[in-house]
Protein backbone atom coordinates (compact mmCIF):
# COMPACT_ATOMS: atom_id res chain seq x y z
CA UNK A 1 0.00 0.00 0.00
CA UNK A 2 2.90 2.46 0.69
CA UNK A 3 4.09 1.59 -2.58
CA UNK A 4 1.30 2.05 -4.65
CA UNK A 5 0.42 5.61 -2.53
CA UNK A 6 4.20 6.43 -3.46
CA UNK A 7 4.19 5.75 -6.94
CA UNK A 8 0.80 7.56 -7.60
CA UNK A 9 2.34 10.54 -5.68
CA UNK A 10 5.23 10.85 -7.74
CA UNK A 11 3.31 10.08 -11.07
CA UNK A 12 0.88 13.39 -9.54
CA UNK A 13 4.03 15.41 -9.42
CA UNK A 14 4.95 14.81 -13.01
CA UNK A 15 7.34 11.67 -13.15
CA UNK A 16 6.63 9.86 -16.19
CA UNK A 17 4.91 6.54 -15.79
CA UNK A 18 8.00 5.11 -17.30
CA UNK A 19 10.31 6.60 -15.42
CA UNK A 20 8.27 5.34 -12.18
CA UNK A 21 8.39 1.79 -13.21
CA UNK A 22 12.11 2.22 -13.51
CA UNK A 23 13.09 4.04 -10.29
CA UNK A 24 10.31 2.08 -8.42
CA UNK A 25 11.59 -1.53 -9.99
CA UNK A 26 8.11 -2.57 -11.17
CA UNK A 27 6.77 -3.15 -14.36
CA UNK A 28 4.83 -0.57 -16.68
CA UNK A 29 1.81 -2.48 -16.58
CA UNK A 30 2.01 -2.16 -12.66
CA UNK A 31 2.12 1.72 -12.84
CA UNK A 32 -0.74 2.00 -15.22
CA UNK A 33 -2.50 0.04 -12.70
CA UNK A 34 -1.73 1.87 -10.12
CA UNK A 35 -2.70 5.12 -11.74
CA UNK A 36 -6.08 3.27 -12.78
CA UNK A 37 -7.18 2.83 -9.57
CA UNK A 38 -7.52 5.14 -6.42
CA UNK A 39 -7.06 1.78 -3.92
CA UNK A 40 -5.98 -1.28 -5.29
CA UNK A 41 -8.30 -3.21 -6.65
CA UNK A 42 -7.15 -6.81 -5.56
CA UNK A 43 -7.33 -10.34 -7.65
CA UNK A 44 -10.01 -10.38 -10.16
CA UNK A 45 -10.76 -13.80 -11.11
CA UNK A 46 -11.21 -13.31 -15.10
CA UNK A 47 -13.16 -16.85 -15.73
CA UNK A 48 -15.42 -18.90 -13.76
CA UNK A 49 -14.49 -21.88 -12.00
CA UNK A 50 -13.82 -25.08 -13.70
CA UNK A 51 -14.82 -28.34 -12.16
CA UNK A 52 -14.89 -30.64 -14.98
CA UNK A 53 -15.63 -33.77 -12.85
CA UNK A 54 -17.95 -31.86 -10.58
CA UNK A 55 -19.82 -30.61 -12.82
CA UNK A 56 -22.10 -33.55 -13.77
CA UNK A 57 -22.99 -34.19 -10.16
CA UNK A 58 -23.98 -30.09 -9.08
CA UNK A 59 -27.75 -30.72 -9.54
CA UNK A 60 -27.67 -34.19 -7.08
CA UNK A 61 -25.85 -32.36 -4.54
CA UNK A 62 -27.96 -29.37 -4.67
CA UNK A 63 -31.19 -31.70 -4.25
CA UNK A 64 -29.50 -33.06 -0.97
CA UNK A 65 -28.98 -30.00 0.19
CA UNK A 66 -32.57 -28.25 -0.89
CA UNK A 67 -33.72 -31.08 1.12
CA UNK A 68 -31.59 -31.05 4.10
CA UNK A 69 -33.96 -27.49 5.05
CA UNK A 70 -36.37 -29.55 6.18
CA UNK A 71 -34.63 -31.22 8.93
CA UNK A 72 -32.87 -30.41 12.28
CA UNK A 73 -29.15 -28.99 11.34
CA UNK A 74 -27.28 -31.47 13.47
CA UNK A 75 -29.03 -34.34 10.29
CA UNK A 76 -27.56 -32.39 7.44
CA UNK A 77 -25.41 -33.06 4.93
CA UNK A 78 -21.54 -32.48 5.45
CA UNK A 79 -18.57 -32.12 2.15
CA UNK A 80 -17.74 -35.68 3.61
CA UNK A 81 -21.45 -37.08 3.78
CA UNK A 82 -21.80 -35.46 0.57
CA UNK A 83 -18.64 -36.83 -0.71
CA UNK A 84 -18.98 -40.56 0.14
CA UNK A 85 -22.62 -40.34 -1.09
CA UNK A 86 -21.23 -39.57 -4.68
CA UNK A 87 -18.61 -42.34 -4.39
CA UNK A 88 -21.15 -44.96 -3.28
CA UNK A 89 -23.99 -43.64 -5.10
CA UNK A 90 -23.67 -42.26 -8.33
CA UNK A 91 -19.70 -43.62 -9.41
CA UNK A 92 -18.15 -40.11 -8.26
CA UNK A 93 -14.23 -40.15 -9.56
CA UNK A 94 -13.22 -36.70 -8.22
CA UNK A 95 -11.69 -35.96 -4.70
CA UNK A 96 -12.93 -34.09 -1.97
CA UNK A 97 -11.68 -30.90 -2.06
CA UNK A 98 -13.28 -30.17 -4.73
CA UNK A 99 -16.46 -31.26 -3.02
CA UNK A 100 -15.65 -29.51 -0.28
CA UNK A 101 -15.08 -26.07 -2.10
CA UNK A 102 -18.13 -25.95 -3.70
CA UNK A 103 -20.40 -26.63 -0.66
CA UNK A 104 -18.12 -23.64 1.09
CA UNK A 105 -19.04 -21.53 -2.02
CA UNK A 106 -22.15 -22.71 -2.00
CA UNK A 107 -22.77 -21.77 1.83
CA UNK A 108 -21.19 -18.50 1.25
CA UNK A 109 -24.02 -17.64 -1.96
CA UNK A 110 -26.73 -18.68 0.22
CA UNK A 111 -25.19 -17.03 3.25
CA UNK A 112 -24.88 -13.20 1.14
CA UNK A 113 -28.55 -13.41 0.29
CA UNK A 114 -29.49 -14.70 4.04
CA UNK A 115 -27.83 -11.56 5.22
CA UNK A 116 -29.39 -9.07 2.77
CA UNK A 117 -32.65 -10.40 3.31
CA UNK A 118 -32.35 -10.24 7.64
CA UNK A 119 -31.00 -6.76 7.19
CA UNK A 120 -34.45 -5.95 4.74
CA UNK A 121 -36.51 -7.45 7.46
CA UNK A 122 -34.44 -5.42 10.22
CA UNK A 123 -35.42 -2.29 8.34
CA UNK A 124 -38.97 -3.17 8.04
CA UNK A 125 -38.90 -4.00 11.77
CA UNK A 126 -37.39 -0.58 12.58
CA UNK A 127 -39.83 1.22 10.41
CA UNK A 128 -42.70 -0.78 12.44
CA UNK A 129 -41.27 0.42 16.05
CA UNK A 130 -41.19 3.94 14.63
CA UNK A 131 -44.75 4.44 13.18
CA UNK A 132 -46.09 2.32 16.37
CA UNK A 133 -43.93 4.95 18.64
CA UNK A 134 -45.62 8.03 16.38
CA UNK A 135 -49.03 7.08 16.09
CA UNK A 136 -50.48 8.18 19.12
CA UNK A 137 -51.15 5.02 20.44
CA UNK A 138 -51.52 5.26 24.72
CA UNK A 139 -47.90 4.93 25.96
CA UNK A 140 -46.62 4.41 22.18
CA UNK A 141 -43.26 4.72 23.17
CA UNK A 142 -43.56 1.67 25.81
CA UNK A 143 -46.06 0.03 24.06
CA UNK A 144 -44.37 -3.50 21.93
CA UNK A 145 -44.85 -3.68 18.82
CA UNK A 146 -44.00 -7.79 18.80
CA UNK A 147 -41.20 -7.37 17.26
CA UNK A 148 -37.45 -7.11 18.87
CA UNK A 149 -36.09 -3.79 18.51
């Protein structure tokens, strides 16, 4: 970071871009870059995953999985549940890890839209409290509104 603040400063001041990359030891490429962006934009995956062996077997696992909703969370499905299933099941050649990392992405999808739709409902809630606390109800502000504030 002190890097990329030092070359943009100098760049600012009127060093050529060229010039940077030379007395800073980094490529050309990395000074464009730089100047690009205000904060540095981090690894940018440029193609989607490949899981070739996987692949096949995505629409099985998500069935187990849609299913496993139903029941307590100490009965569902673990990366190693899920992974012998495959291997007993249904002939499954890969290994686990790939198993494993698509469950964790997976998880994380469903956990992102989990999130976004508690903090919608948290608004709503909030909203609720305040139009029960301004509507002139008797003791509005004490009054619940069922919901946890």
């Amino acid at each position: 970071m002190d890097m990329y603040r030092k070359v943009r400063l100098a760049c600012a001041e009127g060093m050529s871009q060229r010039e940077a990359a030379r007395q800073f030891n980094i490529s050309r490429d990395s000074v464009r870059k730089m100047m690009a962006f205000s904060v540095p934009p981090g690894y940018r995956r440029k193609a989607a995953v490949k899981r070739p062996k996987l692949d096949a077997f995505t629409g099985i696992i998500d069935g187990w999985l849609e299913g496993d909703r139903e029941v307590h969370h100490k009965q569902r499905h673990t990366a190693k549940r899920v992974f012998e299933r495959l291997r007993a099941e249904h002939g499954f050649t890969g290994g686990y890890t790939i198993v494993k990392g698509y469950m964790r992405e997976r998880e994380r999808r469903g956990r992102v839209w989990r999130d976004n739709l508690c903090e919608k409902s948290a608004t709503i809630r909030m909203r609720v409290v305040v139009v029960a606390a301004g509507s002139g109800w008797p003791h509005g502000d004490q009054r619940s509104s069922g919901f946890a504030s």
